[in-house]
Protein backbone atom coordinates (compact mmCIF):
# COMPACT_ATOMS: atom_id res chain seq x y z
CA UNK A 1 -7.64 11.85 -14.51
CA UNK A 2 -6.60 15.57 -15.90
CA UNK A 3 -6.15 15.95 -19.25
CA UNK A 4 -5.02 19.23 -20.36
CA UNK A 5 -6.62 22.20 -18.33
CA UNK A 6 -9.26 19.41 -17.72
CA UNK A 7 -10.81 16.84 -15.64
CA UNK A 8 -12.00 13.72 -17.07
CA UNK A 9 -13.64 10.74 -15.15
CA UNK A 10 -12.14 7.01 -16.36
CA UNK A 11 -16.38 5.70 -16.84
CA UNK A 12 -19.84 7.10 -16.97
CA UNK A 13 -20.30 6.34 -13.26
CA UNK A 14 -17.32 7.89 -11.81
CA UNK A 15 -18.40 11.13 -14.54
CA UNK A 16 -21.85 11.15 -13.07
CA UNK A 17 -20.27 10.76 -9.35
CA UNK A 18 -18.19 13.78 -10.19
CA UNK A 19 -20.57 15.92 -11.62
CA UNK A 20 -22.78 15.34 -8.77
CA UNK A 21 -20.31 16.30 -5.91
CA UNK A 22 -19.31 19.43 -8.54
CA UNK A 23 -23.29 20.69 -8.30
CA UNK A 24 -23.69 19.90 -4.84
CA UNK A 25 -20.71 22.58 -4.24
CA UNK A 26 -21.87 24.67 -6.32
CA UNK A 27 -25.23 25.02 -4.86
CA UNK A 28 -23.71 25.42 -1.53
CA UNK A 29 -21.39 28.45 -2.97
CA UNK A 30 -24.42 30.22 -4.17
CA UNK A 31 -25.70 30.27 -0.92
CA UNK A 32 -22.60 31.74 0.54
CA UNK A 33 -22.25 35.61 1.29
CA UNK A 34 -19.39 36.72 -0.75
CA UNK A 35 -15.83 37.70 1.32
CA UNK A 36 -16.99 35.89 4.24
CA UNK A 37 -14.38 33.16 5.47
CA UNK A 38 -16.60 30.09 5.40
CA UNK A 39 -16.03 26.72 6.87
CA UNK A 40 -14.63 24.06 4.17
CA UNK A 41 -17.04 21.49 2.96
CA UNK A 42 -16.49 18.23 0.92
CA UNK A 43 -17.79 15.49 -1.04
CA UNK A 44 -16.27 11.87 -1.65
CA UNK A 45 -16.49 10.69 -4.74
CA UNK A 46 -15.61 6.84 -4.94
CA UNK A 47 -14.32 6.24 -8.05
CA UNK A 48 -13.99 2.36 -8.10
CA UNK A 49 -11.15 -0.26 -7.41
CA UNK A 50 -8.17 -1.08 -9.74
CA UNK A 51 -7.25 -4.67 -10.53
CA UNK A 52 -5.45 -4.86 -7.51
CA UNK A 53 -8.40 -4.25 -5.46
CA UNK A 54 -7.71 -1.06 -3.75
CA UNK A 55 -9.97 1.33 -3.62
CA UNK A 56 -9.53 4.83 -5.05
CA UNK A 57 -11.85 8.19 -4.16
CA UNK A 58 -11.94 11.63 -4.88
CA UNK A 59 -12.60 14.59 -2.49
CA UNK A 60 -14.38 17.63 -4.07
CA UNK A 61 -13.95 20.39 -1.62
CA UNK A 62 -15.34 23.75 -1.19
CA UNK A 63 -13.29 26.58 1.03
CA UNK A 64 -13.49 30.25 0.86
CA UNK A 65 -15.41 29.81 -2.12
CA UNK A 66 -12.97 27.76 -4.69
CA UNK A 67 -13.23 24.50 -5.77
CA UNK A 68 -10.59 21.83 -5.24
CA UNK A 69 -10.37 18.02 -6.32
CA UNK A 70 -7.78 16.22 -4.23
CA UNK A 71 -7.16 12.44 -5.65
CA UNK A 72 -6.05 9.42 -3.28
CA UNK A 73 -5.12 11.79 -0.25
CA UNK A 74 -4.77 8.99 2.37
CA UNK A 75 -4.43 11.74 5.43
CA UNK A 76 -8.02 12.60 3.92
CA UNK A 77 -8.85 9.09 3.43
CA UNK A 78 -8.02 8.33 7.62
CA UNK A 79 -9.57 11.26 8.69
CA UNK A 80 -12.77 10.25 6.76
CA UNK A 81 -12.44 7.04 8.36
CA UNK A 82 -11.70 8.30 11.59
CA UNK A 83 -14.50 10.37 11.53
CA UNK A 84 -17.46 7.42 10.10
CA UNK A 85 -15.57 5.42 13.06
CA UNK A 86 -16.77 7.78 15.45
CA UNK A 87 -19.76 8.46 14.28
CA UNK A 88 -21.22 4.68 14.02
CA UNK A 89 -18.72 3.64 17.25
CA UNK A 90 -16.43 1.67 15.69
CA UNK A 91 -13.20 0.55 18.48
CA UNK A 92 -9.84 1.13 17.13
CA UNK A 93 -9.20 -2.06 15.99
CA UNK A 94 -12.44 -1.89 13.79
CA UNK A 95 -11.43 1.35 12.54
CA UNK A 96 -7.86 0.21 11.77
CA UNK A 97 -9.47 -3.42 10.12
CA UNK A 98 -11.96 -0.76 8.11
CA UNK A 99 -9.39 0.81 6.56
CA UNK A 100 -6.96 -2.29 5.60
CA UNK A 101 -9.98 -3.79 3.71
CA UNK A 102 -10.74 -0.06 2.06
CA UNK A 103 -7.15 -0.54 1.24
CA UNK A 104 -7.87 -3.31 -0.84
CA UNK A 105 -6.75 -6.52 1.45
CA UNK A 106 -8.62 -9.42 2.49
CA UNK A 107 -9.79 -10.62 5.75
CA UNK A 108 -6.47 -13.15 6.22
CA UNK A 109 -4.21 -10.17 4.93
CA UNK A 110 -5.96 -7.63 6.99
CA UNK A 111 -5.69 -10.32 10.55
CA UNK A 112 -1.76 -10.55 9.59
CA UNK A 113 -1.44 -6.74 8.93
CA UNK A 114 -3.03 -5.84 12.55
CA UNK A 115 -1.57 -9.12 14.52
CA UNK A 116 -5.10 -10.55 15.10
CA UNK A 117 -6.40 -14.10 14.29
CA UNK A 118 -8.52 -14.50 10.74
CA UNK A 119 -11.26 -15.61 13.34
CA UNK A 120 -11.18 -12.45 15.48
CA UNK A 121 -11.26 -10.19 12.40
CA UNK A 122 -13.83 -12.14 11.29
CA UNK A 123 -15.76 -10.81 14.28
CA UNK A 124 -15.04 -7.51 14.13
CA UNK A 125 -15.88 -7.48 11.11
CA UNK A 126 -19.24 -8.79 11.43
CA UNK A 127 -19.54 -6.44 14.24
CA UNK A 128 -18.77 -3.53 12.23
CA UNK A 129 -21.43 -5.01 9.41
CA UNK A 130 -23.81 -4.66 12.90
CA UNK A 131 -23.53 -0.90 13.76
CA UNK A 132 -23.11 0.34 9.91
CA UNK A 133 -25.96 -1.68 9.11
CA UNK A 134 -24.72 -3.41 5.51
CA UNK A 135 -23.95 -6.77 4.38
CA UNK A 136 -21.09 -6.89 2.78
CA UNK A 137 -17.45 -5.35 1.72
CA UNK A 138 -18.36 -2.85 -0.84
CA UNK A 139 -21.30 -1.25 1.52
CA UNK A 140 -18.82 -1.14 3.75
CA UNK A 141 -16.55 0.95 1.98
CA UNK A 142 -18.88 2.92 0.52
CA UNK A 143 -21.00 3.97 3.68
CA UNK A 144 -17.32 4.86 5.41
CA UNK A 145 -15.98 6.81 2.25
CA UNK A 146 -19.24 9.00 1.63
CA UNK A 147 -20.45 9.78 5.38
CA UNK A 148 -21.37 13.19 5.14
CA UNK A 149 -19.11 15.20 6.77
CA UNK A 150 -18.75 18.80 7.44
CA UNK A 151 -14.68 19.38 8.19
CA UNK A 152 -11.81 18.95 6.04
């Protein structure tokens, strides 16, 4: 959240999170030759799910040396996806079941919302669980939201 001229995180975690991303920028800009066009960078901070379940992140970008936060930017948020999908080979339809459940719905919500039985998102998701390499939901989310990515 912003208040005033300033950025505040709702808990300790999502402050530490923040802070985090902010340095690792930072440490990046000091390497960067001043006046030189350099290619964007970002962070995603995950900053927890509200009681609705969906999940809510924060990108902390670096371009052409300046600093921007960017909250809930779903074009971000598929393109993040889009791009973890890639890089663990995820089909479409594990991509697209990825991002209902990021979005906060459940296996039976997620089946209806792509037109697939519970059963056979069942399997994909077990077969996304496979190639990540977690267990459950939350590692899920969190290993597609914070694969480290270069573009923007």
């Amino acid at each position: 959240m912003k208040k005033g001229r300033k950025l505040c995180a709702i808990d300790d975690e999502a402050r530490i999170l923040l802070l985090g991303a902010l340095n690792w920028l930072y440490e990046i800009r000091s390497h960067l030759t001043p006046g030189l066009r350099e290619e964007a960078v970002s962070r995603i901070v995950p900053l927890g799910q509200d009681d609705a379940g969906v999940a809510h992140v924060c990108w902390a970008l670096l371009c052409d040396g300046r600093f921007f936060i960017a909250f809930d930017d779903e074009e971000r948020l598929n393109s993040q996806v889009a791009a973890a999908a890639e890089a663990y080979g995820l089909s479409d339809t594990q991509e697209k079941l990825a991002l209902e459940l990021i979005a906060g719905a459940d296996i039976s919500t997620a089946a209806e919302m792509l037109g697939i039985s519970p059963n056979t998102a069942k399997t994909h998701l077990q077969r996304i669980y496979d190639k990540i390499g977690v267990r459950s939901q939350s590692a899920l989310v969190r290993m597609l939201l914070t694969a480290v990515r270069r573009e923007v």
